[in-house]
Every structure is written in structure tokens, then in C-alpha cells.
Protein backbone atom coordinates (compact mmCIF):
# COMPACT_ATOMS: atom_id res chain seq x y z
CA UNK A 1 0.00 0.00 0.00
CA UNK A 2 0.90 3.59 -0.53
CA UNK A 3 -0.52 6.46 1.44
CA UNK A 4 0.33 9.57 -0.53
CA UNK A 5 -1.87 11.84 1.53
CA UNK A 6 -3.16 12.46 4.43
CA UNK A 7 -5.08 15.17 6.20
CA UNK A 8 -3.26 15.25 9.05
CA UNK A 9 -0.39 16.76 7.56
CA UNK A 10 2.74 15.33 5.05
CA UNK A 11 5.17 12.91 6.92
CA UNK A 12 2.69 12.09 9.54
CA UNK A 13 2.06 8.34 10.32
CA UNK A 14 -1.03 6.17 10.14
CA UNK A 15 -1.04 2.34 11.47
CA UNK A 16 -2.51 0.03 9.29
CA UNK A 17 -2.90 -3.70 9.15
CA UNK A 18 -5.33 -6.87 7.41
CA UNK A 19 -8.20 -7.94 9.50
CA UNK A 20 -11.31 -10.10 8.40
CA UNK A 21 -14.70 -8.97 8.62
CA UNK A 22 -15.12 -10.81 12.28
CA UNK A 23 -12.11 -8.48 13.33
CA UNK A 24 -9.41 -10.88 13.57
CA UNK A 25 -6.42 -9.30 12.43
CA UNK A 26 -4.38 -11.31 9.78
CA UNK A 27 -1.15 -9.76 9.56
CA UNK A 28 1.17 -7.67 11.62
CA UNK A 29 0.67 -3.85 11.60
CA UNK A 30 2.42 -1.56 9.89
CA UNK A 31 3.53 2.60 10.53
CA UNK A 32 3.15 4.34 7.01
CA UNK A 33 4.24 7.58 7.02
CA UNK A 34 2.30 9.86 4.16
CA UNK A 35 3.79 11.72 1.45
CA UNK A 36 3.38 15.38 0.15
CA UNK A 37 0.26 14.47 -1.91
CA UNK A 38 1.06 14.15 -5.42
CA UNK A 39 0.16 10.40 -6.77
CA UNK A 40 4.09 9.24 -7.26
CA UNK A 41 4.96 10.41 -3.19
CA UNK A 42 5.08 8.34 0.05
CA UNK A 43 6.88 4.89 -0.51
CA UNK A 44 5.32 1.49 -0.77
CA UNK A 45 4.88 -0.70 1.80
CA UNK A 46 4.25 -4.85 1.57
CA UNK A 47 3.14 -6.59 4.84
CA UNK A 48 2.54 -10.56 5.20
CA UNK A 49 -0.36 -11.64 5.62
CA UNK A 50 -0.29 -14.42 8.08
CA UNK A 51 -1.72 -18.21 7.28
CA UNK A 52 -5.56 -16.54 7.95
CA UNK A 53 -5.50 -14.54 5.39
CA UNK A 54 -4.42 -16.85 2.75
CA UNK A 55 -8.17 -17.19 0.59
CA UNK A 56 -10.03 -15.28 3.24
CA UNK A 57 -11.50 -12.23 2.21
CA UNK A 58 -9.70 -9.29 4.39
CA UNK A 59 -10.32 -5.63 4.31
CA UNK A 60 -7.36 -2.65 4.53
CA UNK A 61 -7.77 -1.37 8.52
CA UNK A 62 -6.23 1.50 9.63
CA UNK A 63 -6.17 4.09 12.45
CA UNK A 64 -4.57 7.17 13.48
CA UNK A 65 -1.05 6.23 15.02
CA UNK A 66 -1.81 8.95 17.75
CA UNK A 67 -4.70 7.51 19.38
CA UNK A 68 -6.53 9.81 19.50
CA UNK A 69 -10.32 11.33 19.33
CA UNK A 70 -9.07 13.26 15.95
CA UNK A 71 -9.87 12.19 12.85
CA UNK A 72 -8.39 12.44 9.23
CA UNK A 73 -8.74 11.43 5.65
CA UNK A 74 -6.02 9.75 3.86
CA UNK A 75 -5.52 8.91 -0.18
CA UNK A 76 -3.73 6.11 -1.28
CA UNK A 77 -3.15 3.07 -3.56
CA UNK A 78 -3.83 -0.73 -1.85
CA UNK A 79 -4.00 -4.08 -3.62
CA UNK A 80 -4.09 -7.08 -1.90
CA UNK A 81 -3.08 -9.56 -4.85
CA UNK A 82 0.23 -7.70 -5.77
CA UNK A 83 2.29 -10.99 -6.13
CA UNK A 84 5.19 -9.36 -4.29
CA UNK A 85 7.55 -11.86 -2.72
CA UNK A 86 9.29 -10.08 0.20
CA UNK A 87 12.95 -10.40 -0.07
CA UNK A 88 14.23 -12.89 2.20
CA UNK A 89 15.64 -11.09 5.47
CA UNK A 90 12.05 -9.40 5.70
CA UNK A 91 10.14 -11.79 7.50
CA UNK A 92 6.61 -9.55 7.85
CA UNK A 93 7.29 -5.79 5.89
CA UNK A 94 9.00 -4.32 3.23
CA UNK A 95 9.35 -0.48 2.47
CA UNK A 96 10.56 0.58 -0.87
CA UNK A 97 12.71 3.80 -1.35
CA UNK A 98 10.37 7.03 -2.60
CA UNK A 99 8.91 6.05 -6.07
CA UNK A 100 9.90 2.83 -6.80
């Protein structure tokens, strides 16, 4: 996923993770930080899913990393089928470099 924009402000950070529509989370959460707000900024990010995701259908969760009462909108690009295979020492995320 790639969060190009956000509301809140360029560089801040949302939390995101996988979860099913019961709420059971299915893969470990991830801090994306958004970009300036033009379609190519913010970097990619690939998280595992973990074994109850695989053929389940699962849903892009997110909230604000502060915890807080605030709320914000934020623009991105998600798709769950990208047929990424992480590179070896990353064992639940990858992060590309900015517009890769």
C-alpha cells in the first residue's frame, strides 16, 4: 500500500494492518508515514499476511497512530493480490525507497 496523503499533515504516520470482517487481524501492523500528496509520493509498503489470510477475504484497517479522538482522511493506492515476494531477510514488511 501507498498512502500519498493524508489530512493530518505530510510525513505524519497512520497504522494500518489486514483484519477479516469478524475483526481478527491477519497480519502484523504496519507505521506508514504519508507523502506530500502528489500520486508518485510516500513509498510502498508490503506486509505478510499471516496463514488466515491466505483465501479469506480481508479488508485494509487502519487508524490514526496517535490515538486519539481526531480524525483524518487519507488517499492512497492498496492491492491485496500484488504478487510481491518479500525479499528474504524481511520476515513480515518491506518499504521501498520514494517512487519505486
Amino acid at each position: 500500500m501507498r498512502m500519498y496523503k493524508s489530512t493530518e499533515g505530510t510525513n505524519t504516520v497512520t497504522t494500518y494492518w489486514l483484519e477479516k470482517s469478524n475483526g481478527t487481524n491477519v497480519s502484523p501492523s504496519v507505521k506508514v508515514t504519508a507523502g506530500s500528496g502528489g500520486l508518485n509520493s510516500g513509498r510502498n509498503h508490503y506486509v505478510k499476511g499471516n496463514a488466515g489470510a491466505n483465501a479469506a477475504n480481508v479488508r485494509l484497517t487502519a487508524e490514526n497512530n496517535n490515538v486519539s479522538s481526531s480524525s483524518y482522511s487519507v488517499n492512497g493506492y492498496w492491492d491485496e493480490e500484488t504478487g510481491r515476494i518479500l525479499p528474504g531477510q524481511y520476515k513480515e514488511s518491506y518499504t521501498t525507497e520514494y517512487n519505486k
